[in-house]
Protein backbone atom coordinates (compact mmCIF):
# COMPACT_ATOMS: atom_id res chain seq x y z
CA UNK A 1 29.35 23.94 -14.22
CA UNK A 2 25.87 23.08 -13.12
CA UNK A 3 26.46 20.27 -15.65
CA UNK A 4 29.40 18.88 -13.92
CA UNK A 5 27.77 19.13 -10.32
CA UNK A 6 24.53 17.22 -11.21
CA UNK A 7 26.35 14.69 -12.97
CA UNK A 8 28.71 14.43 -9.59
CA UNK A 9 25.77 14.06 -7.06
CA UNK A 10 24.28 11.65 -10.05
CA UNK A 11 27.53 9.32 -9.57
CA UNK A 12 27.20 9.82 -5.81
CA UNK A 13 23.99 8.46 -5.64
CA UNK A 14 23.98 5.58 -7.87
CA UNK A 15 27.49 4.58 -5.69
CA UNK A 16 25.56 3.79 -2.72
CA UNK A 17 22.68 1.98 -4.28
CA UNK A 18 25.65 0.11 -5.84
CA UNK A 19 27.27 -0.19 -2.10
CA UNK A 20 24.04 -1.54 -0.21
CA UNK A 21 24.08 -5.23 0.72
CA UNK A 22 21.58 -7.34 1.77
CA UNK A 23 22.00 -8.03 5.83
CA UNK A 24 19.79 -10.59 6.39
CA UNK A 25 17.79 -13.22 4.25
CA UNK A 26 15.93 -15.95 5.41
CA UNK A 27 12.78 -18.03 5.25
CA UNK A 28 10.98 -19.08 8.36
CA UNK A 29 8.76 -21.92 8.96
CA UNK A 30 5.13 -20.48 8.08
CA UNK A 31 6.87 -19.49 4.37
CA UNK A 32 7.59 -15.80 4.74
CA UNK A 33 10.85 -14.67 3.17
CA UNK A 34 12.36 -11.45 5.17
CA UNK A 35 15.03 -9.97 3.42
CA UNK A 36 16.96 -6.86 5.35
CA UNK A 37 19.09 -4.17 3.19
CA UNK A 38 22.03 -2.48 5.18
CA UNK A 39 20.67 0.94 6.53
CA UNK A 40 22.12 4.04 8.06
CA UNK A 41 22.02 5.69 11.29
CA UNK A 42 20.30 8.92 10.93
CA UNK A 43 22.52 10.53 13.98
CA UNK A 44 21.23 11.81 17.35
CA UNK A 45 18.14 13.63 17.64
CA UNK A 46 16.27 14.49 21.40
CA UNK A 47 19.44 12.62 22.96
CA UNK A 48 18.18 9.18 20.75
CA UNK A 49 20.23 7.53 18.11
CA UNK A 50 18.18 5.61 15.30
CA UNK A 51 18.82 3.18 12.86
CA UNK A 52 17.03 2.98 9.75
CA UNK A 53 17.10 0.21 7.13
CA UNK A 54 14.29 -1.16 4.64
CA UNK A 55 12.91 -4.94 4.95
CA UNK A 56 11.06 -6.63 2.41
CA UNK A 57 8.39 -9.48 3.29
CA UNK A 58 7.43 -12.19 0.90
CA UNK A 59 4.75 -14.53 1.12
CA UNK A 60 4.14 -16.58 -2.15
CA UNK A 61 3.80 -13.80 -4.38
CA UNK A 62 3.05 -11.02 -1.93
CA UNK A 63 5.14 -8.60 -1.05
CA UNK A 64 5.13 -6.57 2.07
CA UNK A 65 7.92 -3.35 2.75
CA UNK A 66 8.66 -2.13 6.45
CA UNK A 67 11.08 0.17 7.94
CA UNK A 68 13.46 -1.63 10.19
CA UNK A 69 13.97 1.36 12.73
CA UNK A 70 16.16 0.50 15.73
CA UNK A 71 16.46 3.13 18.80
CA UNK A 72 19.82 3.48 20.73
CA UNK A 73 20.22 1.09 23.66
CA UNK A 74 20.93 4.16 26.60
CA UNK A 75 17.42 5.41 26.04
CA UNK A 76 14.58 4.43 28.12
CA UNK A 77 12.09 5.29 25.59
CA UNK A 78 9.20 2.92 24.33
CA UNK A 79 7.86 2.66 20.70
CA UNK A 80 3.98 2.15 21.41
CA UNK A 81 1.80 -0.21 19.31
CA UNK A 82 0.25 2.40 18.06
CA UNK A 83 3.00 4.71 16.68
CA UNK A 84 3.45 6.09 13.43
CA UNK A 85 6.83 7.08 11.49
CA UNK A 86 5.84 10.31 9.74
CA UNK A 87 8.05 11.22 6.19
CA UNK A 88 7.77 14.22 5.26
CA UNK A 89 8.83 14.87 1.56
CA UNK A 90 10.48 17.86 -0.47
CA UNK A 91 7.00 18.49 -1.80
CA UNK A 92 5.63 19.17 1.64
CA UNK A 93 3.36 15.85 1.40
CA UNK A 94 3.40 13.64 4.45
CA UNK A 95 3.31 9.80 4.53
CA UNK A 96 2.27 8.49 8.03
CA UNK A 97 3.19 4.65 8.11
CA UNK A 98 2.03 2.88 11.04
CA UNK A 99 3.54 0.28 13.28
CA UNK A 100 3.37 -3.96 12.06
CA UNK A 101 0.83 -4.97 14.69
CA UNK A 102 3.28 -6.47 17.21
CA UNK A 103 6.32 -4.76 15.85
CA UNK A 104 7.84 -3.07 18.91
CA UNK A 105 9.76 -5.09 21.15
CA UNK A 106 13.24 -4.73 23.34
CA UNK A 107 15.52 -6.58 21.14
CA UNK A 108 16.27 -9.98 22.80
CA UNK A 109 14.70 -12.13 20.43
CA UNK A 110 13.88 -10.91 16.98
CA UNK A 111 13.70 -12.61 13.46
CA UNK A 112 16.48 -10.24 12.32
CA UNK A 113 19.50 -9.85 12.99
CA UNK A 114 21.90 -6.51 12.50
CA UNK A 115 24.87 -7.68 13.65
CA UNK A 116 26.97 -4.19 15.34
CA UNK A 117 23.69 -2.37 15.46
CA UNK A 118 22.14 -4.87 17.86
CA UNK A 119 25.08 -4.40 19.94
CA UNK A 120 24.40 -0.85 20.66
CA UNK A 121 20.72 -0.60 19.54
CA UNK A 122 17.76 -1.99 21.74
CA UNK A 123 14.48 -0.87 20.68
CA UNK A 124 13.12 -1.87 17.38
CA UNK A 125 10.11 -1.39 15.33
CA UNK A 126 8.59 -2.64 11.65
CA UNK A 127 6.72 0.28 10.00
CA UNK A 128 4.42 -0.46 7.11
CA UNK A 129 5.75 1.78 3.74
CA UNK A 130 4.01 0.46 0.81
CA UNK A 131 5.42 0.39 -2.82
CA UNK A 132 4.35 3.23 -4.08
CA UNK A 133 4.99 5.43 -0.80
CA UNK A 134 8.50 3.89 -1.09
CA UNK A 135 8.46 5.27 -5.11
CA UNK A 136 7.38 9.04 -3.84
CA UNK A 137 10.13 9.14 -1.42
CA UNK A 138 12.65 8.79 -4.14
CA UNK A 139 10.73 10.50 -7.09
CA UNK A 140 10.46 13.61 -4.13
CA UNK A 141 12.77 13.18 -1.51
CA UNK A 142 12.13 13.02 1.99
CA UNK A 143 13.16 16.16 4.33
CA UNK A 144 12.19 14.86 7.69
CA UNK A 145 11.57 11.91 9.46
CA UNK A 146 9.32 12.04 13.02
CA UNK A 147 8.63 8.99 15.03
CA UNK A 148 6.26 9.10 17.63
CA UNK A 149 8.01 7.45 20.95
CA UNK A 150 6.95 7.53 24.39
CA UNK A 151 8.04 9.97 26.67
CA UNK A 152 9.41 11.77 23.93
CA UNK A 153 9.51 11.78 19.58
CA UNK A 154 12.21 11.63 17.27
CA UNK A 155 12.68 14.14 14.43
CA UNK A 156 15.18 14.80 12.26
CA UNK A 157 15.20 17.23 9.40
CA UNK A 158 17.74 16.40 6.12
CA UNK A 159 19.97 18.79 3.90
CA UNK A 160 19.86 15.98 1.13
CA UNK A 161 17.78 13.60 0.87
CA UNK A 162 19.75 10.69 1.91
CA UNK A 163 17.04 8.38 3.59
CA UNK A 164 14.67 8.69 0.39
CA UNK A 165 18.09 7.71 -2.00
CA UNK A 166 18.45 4.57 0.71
CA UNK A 167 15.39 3.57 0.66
CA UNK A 168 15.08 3.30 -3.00
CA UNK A 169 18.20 2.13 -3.63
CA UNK A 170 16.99 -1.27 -0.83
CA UNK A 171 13.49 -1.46 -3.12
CA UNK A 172 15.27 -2.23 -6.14
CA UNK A 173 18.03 -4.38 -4.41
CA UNK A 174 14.90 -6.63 -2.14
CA UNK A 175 12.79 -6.54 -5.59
CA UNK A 176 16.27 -8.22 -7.17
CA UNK A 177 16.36 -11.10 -4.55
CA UNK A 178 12.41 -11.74 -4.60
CA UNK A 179 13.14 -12.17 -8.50
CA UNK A 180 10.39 -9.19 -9.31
């Protein structure tokens, strides 16, 4: 029986890295490549929605991973320059990824473009993951998710790991288009 169930969730998960689809891809004038993956909303937390999604950066042969994290538009909460997305993972390890210098802004004008979740999200944020953070969170899961916001943070704990299955799912699908 155990058989059967682990081969279920197996199926499950390897469905939605199948299901992701790349949002946004383009190239802008200085030569960097963004390329978004389709994300999830993690739900309401503190009376805050938040949108999650992985974008890849490629300059030449470089390349650079953020989180894409979006904040619901009825909040009047800021994401300071300074803030850091904290990932906690099933092994009890943290990974603190800091902001993209410049990365919060109230979505007007931004590079990227989310379609419905610009309609109903305003507050957006790059946070630096590198490769092999992005490799731990699906090797060990992640259980929670803070984001330090001003007046007040965003946490969220997880009953499966769903953001670190995401996550690595978009890695292999931005390493596809950037031909790595």
């Amino acid at each position: 029986m155990k058989k059967v169930l682990f081969l279920f969730a197996l199926l499950l998960l390897s469905m939605g890295a199948m299901a992701q689809k790349v949002i946004y891809d383009e190239t802008n004038q200085t030569g960097v490549r963004t390329v978004v993956c389709e994300g999830m909303n993690l739900g309401v937390s503190n009376n805050m929605d938040v949108y999650v999604a992985l974008a890849g950066f490629q300059y030449k042969s470089t390349i650079r991973y953020s989180l894409a994290v979006t904040i619901g538009s009825g909040h009047e909460v800021e994401i300071p320059n300074d803030s850091k997305c904290v990932l906690t993972l099933d092994n009890g390890k943290t990974l603190e990824l800091p902001t993209v210098a410049g990365g919060a802004s109230v979505l007007q004008h931004v590079d990227v473009e989310m379609s419905d979740v610009y309609q109903s999200f305003r507050r957006f944020a790059y946070y630096n993951i590198k490769a092999k953070e992005l490799k731990k969170t699906g090797k060990n899961g992640i259980v929670q998710m803070d984001i330090q916001l001003s007046p007040g943070n965003y946490s969220i704990a997880f009953n499966q790991d769903v953001l670190g299955s995401m996550l690595t799912g978009s890695m292999s699908l931005i390493n596809n288009m950037f031909g790595k």
